[in-house]
C-alpha atoms as a PDB file:
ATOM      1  CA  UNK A   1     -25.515  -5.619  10.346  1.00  0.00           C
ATOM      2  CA  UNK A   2     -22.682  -3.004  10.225  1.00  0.00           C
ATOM      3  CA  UNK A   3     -19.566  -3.137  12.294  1.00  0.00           C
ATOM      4  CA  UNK A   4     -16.736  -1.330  12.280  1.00  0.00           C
ATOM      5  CA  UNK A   5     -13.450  -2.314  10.141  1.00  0.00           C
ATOM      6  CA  UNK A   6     -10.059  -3.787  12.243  1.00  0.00           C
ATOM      7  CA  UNK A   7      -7.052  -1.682  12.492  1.00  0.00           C
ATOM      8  CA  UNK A   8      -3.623  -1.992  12.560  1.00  0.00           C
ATOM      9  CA  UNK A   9      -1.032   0.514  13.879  1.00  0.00           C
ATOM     10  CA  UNK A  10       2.340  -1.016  13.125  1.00  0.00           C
ATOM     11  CA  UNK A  11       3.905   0.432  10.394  1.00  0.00           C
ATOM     12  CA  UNK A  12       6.151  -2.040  10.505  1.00  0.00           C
ATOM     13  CA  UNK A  13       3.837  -5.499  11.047  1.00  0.00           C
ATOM     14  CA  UNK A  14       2.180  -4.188   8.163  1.00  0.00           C
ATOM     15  CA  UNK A  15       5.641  -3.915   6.469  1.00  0.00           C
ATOM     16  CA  UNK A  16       6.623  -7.341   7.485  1.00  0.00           C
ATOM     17  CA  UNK A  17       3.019  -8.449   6.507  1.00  0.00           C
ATOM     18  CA  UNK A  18       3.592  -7.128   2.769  1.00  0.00           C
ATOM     19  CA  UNK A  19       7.058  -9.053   2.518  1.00  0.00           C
ATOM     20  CA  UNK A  20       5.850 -12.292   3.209  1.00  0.00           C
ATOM     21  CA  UNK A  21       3.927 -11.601  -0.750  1.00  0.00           C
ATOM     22  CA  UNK A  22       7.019 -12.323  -3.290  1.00  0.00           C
ATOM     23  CA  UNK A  23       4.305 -10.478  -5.441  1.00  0.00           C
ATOM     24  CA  UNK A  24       4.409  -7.954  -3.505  1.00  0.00           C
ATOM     25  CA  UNK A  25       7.994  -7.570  -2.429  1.00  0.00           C
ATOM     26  CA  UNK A  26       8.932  -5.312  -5.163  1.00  0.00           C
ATOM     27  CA  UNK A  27       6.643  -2.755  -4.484  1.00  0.00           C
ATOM     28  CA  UNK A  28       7.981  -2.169  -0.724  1.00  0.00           C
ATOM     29  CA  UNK A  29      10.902   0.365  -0.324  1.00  0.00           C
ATOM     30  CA  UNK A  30      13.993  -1.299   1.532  1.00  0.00           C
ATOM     31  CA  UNK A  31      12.350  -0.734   5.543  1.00  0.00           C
ATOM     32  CA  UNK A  32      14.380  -1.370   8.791  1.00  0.00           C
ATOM     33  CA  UNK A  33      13.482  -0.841  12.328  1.00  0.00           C
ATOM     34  CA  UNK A  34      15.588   2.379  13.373  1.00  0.00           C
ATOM     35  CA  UNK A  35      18.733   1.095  15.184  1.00  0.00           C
ATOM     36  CA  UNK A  36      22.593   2.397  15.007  1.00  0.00           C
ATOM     37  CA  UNK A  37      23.435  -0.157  12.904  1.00  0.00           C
ATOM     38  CA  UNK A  38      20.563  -0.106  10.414  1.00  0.00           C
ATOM     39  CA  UNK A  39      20.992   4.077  10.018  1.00  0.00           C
ATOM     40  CA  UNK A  40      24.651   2.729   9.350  1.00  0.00           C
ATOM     41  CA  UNK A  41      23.505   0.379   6.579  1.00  0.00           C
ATOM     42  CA  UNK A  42      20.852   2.269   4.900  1.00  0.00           C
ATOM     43  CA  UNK A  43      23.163   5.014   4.545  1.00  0.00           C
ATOM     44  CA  UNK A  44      25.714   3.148   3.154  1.00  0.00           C
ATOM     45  CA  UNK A  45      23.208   2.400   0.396  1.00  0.00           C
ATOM     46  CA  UNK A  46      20.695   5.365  -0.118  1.00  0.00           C
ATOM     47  CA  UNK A  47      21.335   9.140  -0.498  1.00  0.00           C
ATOM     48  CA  UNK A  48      18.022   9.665   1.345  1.00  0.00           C
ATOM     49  CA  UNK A  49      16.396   7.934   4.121  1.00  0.00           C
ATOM     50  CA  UNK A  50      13.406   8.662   6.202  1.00  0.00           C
ATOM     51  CA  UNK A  51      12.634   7.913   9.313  1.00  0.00           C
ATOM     52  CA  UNK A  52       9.474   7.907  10.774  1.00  0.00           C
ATOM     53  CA  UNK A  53       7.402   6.454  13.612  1.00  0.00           C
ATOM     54  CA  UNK A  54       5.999   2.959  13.534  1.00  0.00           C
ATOM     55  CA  UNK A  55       2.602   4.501  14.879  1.00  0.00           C
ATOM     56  CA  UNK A  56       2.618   7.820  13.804  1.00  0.00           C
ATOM     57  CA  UNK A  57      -0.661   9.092  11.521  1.00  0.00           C
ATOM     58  CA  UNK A  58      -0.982  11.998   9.254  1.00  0.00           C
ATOM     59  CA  UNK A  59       2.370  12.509   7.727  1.00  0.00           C
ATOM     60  CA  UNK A  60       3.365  13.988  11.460  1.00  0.00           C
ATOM     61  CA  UNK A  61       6.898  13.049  13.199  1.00  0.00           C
ATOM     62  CA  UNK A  62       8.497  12.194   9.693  1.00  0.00           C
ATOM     63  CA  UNK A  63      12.248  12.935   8.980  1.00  0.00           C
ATOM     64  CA  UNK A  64      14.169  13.051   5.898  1.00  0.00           C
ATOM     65  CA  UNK A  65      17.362  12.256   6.199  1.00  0.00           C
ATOM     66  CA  UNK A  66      20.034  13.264   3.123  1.00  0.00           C
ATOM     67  CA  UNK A  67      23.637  12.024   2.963  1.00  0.00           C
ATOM     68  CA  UNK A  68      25.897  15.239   2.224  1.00  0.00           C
ATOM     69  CA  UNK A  69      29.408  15.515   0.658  1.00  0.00           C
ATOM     70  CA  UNK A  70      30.291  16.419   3.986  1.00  0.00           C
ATOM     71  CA  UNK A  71      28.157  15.390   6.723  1.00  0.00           C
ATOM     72  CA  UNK A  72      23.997  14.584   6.952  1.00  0.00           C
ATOM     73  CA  UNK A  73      21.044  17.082   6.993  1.00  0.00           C
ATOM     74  CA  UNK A  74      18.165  16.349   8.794  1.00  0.00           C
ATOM     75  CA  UNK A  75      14.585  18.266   7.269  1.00  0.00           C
ATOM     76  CA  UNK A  76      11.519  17.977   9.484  1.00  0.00           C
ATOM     77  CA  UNK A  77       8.514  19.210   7.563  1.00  0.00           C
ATOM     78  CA  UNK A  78      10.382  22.453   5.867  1.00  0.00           C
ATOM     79  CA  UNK A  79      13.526  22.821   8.902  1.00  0.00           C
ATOM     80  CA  UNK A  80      16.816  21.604   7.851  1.00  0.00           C
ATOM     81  CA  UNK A  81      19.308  21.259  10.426  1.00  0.00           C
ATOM     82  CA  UNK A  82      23.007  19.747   9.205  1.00  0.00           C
ATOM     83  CA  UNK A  83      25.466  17.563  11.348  1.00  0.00           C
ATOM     84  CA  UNK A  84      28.873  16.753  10.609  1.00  0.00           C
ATOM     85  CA  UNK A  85      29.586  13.403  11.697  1.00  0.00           C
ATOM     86  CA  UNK A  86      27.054  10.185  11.715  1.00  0.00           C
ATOM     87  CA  UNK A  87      27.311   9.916  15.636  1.00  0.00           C
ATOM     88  CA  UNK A  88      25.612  13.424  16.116  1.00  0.00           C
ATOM     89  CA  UNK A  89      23.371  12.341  13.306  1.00  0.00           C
ATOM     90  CA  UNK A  90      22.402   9.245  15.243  1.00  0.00           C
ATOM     91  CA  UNK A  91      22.200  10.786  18.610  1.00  0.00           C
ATOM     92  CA  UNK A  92      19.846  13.147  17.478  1.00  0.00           C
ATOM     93  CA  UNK A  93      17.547  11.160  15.930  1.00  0.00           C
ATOM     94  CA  UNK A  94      17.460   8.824  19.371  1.00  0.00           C
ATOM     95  CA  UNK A  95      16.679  12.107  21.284  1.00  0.00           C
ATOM     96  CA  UNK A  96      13.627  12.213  18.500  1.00  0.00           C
ATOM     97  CA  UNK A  97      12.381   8.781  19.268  1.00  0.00           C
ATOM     98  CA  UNK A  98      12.129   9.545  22.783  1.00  0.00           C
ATOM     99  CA  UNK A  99      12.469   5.436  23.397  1.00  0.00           C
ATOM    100  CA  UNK A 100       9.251   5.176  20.505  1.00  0.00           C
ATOM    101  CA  UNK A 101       9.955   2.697  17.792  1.00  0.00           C
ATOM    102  CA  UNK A 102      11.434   4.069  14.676  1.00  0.00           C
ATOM    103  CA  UNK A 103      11.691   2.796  11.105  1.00  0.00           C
ATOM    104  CA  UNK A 104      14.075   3.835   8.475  1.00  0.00           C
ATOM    105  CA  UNK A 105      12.768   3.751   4.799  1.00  0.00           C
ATOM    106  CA  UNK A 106      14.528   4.022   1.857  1.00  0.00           C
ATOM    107  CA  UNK A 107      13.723   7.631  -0.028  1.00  0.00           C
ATOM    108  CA  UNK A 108      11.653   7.568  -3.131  1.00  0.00           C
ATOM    109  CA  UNK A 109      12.101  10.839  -4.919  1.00  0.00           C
ATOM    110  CA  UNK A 110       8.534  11.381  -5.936  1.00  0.00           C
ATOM    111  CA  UNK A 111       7.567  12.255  -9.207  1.00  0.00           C
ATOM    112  CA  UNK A 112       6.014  15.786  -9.744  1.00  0.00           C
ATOM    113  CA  UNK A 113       3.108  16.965 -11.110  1.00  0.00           C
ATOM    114  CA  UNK A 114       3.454  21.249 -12.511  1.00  0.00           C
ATOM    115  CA  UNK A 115       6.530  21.071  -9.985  1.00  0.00           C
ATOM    116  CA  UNK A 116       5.255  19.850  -7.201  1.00  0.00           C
ATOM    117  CA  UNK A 117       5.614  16.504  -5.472  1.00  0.00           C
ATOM    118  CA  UNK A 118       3.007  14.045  -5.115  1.00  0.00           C
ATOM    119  CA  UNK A 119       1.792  10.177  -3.954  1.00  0.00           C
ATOM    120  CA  UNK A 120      -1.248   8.597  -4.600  1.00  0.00           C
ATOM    121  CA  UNK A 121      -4.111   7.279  -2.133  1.00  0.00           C
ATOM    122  CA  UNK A 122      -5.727   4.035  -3.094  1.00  0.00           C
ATOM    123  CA  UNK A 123      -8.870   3.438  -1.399  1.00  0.00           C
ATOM    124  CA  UNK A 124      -9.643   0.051  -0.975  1.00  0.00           C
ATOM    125  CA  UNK A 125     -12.885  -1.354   0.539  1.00  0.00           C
ATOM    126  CA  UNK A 126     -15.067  -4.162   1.199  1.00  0.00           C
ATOM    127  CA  UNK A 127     -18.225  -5.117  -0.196  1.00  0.00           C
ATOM    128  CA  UNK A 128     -20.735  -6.861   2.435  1.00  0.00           C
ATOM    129  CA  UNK A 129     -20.099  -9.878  -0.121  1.00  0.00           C
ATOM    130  CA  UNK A 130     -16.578  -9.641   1.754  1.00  0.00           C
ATOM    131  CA  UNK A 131     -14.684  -9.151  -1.793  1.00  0.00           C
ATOM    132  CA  UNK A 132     -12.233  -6.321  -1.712  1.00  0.00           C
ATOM    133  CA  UNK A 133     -12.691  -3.275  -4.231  1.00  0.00           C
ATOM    134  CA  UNK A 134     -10.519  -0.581  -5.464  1.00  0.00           C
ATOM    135  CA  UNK A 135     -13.258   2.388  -4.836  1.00  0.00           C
ATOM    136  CA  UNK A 136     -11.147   5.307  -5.694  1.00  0.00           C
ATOM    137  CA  UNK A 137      -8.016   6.863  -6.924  1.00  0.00           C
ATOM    138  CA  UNK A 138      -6.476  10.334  -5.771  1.00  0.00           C
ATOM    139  CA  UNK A 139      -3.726  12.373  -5.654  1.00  0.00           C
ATOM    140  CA  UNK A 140      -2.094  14.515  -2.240  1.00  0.00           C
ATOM    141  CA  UNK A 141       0.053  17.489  -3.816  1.00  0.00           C
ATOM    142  CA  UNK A 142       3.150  17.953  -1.623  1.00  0.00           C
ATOM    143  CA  UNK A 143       4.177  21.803  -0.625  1.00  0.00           C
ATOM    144  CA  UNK A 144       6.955  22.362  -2.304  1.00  0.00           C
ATOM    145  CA  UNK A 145      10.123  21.967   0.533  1.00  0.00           C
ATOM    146  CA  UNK A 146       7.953  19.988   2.491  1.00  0.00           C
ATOM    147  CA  UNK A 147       8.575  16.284   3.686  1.00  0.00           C
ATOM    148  CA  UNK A 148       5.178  14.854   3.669  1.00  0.00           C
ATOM    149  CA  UNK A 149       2.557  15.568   1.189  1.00  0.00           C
ATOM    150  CA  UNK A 150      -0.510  15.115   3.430  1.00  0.00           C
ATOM    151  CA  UNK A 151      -3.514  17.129   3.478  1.00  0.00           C
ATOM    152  CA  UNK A 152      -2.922  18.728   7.366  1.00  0.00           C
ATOM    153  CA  UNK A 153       0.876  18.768   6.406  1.00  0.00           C
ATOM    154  CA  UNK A 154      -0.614  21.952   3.645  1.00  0.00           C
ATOM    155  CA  UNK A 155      -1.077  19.406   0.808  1.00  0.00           C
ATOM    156  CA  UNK A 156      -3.660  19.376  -1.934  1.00  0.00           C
ATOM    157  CA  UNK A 157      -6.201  16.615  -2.757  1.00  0.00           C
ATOM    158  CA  UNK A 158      -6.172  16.427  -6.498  1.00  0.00           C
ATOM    159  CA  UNK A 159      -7.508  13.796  -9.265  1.00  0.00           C
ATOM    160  CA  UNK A 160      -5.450  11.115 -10.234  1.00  0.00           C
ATOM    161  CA  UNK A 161      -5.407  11.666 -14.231  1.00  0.00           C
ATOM    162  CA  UNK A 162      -5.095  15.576 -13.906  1.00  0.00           C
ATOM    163  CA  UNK A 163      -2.126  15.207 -11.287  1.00  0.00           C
ATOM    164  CA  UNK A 164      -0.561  12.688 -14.087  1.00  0.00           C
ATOM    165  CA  UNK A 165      -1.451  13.875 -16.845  1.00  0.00           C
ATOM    166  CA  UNK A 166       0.889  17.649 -15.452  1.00  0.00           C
ATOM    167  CA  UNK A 167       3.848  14.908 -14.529  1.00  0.00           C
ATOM    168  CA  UNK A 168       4.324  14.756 -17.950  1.00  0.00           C
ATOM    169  CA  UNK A 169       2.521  11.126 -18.282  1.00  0.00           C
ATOM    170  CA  UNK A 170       0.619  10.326 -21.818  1.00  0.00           C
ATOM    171  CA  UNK A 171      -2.796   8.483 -21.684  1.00  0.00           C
ATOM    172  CA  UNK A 172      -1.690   4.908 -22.010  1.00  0.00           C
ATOM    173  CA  UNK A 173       0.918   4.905 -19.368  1.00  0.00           C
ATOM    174  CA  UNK A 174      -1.824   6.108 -17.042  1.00  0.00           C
ATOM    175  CA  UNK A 175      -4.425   3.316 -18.420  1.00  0.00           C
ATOM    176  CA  UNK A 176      -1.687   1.309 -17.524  1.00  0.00           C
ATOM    177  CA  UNK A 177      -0.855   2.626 -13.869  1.00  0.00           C
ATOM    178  CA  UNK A 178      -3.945   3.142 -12.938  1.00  0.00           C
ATOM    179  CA  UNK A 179      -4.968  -0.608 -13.597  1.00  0.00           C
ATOM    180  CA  UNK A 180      -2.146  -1.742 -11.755  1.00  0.00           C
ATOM    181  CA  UNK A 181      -2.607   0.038  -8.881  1.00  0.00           C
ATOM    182  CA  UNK A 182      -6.190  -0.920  -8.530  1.00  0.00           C
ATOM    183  CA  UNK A 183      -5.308  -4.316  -8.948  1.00  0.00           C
ATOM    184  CA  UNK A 184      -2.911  -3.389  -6.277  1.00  0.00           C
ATOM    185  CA  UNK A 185      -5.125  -2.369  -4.060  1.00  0.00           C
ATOM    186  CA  UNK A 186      -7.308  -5.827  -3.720  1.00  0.00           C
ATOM    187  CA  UNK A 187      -4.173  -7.996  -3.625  1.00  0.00           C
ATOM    188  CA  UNK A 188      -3.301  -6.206  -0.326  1.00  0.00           C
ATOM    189  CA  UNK A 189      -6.955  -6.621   0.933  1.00  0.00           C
ATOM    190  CA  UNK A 190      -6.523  -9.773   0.161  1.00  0.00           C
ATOM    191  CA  UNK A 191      -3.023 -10.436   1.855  1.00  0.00           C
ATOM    192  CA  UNK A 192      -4.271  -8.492   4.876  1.00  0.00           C
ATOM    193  CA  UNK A 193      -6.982 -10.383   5.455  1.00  0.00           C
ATOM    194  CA  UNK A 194      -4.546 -14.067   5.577  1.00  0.00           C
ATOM    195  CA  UNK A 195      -2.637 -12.264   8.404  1.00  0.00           C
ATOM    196  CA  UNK A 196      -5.826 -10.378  10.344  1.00  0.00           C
ATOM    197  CA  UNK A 197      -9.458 -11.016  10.331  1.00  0.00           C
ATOM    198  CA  UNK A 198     -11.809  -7.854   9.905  1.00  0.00           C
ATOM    199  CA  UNK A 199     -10.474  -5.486   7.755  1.00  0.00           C
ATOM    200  CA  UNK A 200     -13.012  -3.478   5.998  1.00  0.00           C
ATOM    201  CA  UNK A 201     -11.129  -0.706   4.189  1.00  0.00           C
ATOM    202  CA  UNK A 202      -7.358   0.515   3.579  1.00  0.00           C
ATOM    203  CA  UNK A 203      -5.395   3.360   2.041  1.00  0.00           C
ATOM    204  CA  UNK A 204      -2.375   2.599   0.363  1.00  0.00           C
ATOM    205  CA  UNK A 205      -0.157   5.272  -0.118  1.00  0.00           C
ATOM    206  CA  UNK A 206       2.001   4.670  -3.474  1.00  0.00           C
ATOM    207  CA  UNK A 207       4.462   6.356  -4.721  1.00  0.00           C
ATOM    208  CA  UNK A 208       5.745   7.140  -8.326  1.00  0.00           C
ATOM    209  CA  UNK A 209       8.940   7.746  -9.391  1.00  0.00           C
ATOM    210  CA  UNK A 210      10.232   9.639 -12.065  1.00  0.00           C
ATOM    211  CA  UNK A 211      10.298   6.161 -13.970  1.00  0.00           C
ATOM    212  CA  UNK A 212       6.542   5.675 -13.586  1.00  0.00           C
ATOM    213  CA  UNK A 213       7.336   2.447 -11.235  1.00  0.00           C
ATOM    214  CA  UNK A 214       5.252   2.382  -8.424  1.00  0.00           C
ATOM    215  CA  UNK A 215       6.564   1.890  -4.484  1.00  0.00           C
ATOM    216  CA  UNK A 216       4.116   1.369  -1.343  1.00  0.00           C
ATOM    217  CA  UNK A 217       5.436   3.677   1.084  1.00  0.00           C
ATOM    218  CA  UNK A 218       2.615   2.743   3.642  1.00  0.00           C
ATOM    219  CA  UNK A 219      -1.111   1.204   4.127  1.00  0.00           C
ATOM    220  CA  UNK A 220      -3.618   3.002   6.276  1.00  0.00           C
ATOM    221  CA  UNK A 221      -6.232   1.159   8.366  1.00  0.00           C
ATOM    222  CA  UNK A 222      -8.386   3.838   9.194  1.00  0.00           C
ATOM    223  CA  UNK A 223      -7.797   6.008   5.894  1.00  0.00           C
ATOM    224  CA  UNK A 224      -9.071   9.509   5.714  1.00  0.00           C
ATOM    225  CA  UNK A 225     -11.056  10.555   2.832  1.00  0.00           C
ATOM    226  CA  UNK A 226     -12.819  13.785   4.253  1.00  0.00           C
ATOM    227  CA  UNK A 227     -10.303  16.254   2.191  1.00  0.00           C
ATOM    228  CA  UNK A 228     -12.574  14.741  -0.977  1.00  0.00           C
ATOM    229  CA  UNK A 229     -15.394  16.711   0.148  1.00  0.00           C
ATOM    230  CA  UNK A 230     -13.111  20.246   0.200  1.00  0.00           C
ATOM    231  CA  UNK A 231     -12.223  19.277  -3.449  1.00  0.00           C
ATOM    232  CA  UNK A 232     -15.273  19.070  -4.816  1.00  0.00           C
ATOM    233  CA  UNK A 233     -15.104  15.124  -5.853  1.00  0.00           C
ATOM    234  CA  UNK A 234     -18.897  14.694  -4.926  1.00  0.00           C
ATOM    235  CA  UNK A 235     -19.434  11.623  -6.713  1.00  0.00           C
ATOM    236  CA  UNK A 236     -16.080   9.628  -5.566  1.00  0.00           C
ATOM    237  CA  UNK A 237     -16.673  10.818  -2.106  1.00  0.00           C
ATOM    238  CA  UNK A 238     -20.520   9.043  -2.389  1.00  0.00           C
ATOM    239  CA  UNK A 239     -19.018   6.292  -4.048  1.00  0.00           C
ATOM    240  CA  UNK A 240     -16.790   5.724  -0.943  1.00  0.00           C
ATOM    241  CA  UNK A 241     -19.349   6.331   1.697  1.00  0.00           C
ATOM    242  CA  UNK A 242     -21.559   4.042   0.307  1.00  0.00           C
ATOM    243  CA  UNK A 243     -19.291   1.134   0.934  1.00  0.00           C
ATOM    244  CA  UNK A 244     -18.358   2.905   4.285  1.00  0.00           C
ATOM    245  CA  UNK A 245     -21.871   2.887   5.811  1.00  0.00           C
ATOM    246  CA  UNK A 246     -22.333  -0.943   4.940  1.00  0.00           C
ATOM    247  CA  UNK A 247     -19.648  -0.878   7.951  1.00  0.00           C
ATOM    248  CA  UNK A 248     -20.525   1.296   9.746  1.00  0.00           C
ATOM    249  CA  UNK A 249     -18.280   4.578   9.242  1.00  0.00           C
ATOM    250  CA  UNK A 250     -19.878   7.994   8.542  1.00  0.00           C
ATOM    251  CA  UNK A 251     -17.633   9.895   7.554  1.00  0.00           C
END
């Protein structure tokens, strides 16, 4: 019997879900719910800071936010728009929330494959057995001045070792990262499932940095893997809908 896999929204349940792991902790960027005095803080701290919607999808309604020698710029998708003192800086962004719940993540600066940014989707699914499985690695190419490297933001779905591989990483450090992310992958199914029953499949979104350390910046609980199809990657695309039908999903 198929039936479709639980979702979560909340960015930041999720969040709060991952923290509650000390195994985990390390991979999750510093995250606050948006507030005057947590903008404050995370300033304080981090050049860069984004700030995006607890419920948004799809890389939409995401802000970067960079501390200047004089002032902050704000960059929504490739529109940068500077203020000189942290109050305007604050009242805009609560104009931008619109009374919607905000969070404010610490900025990874993503490591780049032939110049270009990039994170990395790991699907993650269920087998009817109910033991989670890392089903597939890939790569979204940012647009170069872009914030968000997502496929209907204009990014690229690439492979994992080819996007890599062009950041200038040899073939053991990505044996090496690409077994810890997929072990990755199933200790989140795993943790999910302690704080929700009914999750079939997620999408972590990881980032590298220039280091080769990798950072969670978010998990999806209805991820999209359609883009596969447009990039040719027949086989990991079947791979995935195999496990999908057993649930129910089509596509």
């Amino acid at each position: 019997m198929s039936y479709p896999s639980a979702t979560m929204q909340s960015k930041w349940v999720k969040t709060k879900w991952l923290l509650t792991s000390p195994n985990m902790r390390k991979y999750i960027p510093q995250t606050l719910l948006f507030s005057r005095s947590s903008l404050s803080s995370m300033l304080l701290q981090y050049s860069t800071v984004y700030f995006k919607p607890t419920g948004g999808t799809g890389g939409f309604n995401i802000f970067r936010i960079t501390k200047l020698e004089n002032g902050y710029q704000i960059q929504h998708n490739s529109v940068k728009t500077r203020y000189a003192t942290f109050d305007a800086l604050y009242g805009q962004l609560l104009k931008r929330a619109k009374a919607r719940s905000y969070l404010l993540q610490k900025g990874i600066k993503l490591a780049a494959t032939n110049g270009r940014p990039f994170d990395i989707r790991v699907m993650v699914q269920k087998t009817n057995k109910g033991v989670w499985e890392s089903t597939a690695l890939f790569t979204k190419i940012g647009v170069p001045g872009k914030v968000a490297t997502n496929y209907n933001q204009g990014g690229e779905v690439s492979y994992f070792r080819q996007t890599l591989s062009g950041a200038g990483f040899g073939k053991a450090d990505i044996d090496r990262i690409e077994a810890e992310l997929r072990r990755l992958g199933k200790s989140v199914g795993r943790l999910f499932d302690r704080h929700k029953q009914g999750f079939r499949e997620l999408g972590l979104d990881v980032a590298l940095d220039s280091s080769g350390r990798a950072w969670i910046l978010e998990v999806n609980t209805r991820p999209q893997f359609y883009p596969l199809k447009h990039m040719g990657a027949k086989r990991m695309y079947r791979r995935i809908i195999s496990y999908a039908k057993q649930y129910g999903r089509k596509k």
